[in-house]
Every structure is written in C-alpha cells, then in structure tokens.
Protein backbone atom coordinates (compact mmCIF):
# COMPACT_ATOMS: atom_id res chain seq x y z
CA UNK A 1 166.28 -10.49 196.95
CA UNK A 2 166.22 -11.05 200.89
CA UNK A 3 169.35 -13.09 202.44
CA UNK A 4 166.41 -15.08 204.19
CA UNK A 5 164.07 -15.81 201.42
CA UNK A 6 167.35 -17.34 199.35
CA UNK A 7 168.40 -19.49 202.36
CA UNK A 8 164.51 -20.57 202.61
CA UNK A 9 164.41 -21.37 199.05
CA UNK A 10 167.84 -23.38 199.34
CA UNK A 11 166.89 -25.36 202.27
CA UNK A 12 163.80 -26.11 201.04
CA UNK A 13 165.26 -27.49 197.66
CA UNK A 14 167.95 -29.34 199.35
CA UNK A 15 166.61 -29.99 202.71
CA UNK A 16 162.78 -31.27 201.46
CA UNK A 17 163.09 -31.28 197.38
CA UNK A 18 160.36 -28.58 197.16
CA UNK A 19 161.26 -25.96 194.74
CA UNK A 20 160.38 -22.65 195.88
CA UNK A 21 160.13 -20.09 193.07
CA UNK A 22 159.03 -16.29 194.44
CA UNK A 23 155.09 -17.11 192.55
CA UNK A 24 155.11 -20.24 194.90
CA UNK A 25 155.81 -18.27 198.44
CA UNK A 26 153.54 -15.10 197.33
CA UNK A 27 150.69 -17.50 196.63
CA UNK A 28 150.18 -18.56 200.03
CA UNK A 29 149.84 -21.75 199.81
CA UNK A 30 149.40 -24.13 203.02
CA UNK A 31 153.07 -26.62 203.34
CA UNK A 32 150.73 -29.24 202.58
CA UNK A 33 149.89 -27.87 199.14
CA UNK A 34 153.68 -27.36 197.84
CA UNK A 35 154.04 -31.26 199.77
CA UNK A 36 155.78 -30.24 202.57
CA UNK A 37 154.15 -32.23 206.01
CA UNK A 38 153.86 -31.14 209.55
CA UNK A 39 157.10 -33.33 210.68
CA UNK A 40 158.91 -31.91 207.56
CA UNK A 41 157.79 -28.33 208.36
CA UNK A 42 159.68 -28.61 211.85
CA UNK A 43 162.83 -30.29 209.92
CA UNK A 44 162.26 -26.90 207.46
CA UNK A 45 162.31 -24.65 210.64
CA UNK A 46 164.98 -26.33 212.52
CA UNK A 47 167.51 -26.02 209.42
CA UNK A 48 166.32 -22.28 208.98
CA UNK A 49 167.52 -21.66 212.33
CA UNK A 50 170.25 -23.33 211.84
CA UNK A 51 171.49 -21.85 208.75
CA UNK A 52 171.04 -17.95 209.45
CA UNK A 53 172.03 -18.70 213.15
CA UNK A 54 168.34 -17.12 214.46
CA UNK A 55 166.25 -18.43 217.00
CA UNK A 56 162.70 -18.36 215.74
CA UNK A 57 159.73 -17.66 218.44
CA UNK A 58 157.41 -20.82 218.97
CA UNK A 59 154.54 -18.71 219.56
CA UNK A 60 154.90 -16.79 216.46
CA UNK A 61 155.49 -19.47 214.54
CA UNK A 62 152.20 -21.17 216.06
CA UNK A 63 150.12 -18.47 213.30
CA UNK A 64 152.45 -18.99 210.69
CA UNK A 65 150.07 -20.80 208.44
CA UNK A 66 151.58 -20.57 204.97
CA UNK A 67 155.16 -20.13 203.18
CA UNK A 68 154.49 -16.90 202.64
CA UNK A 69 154.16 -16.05 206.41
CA UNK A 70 157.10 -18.06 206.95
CA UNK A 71 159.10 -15.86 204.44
CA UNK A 72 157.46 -12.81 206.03
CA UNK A 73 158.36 -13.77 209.49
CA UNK A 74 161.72 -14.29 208.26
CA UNK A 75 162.21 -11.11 206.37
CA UNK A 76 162.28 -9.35 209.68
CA UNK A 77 165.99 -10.89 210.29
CA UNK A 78 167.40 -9.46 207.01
C-alpha cells in the first residue's frame, strides 16, 4: 500500500469522518457522493499537503474530479 493513499485514508477519517476503504477510492466516486463538500475538499487538500510536506499544483488539481484522481495524483509523490 502507497505512503500517500494511507495518509489520504487517515486524514480523511480523522480530518472529515469519511472512511475510505480501497473499493471506495477505486470506485470513483464524486466527494459529494462519499459526503465530503467543496469547502471540506479544500480542508482535505490543505491537510494532505500538510501531512506529506508536498505542495499540490492548483491547476492539476482543477481536473481532479473524484477520490480516485486525488489518490492517483497523489501516488506520483510516493
């Protein structure tokens, strides 16, 4: 399992109380479907950032659509 995908699944549980399970990012779900808003989806990023010390590109994260392009953009810092 990715560094990344742990941290996002830890932040999200502690950060927003969304359990991510592996099924849940694959699926590709919107944030809104797994309950997760636009404001919290900035507090999600922010944290991310935070916690593996990366800076995350705005633009790049302007297609990110779904958790599981989240987690894919975020595989590319393990």
């Amino acid at each position: 399992m990715s560094k990344t995908r742990e941290v996002l699944k830890e932040v999200a549980r502690t950060r927003l109380e969304v359990e991510l399970t592996d099924d849940v990012i694959e699926s590709g779900k919107k944030f809104s479907d797994i309950g997760v808003d636009s404001l919290e989806a900035i507090e999600l990023i922010v944290e991310l950032e935070e916690a593996l010390d990366i800076e995350l590109d705005d633009r790049r994260l302007d297609d990110v659509e779904c958790i599981k392009d989240l987690a894919e953009y975020l595989a590319e810092f393990d």
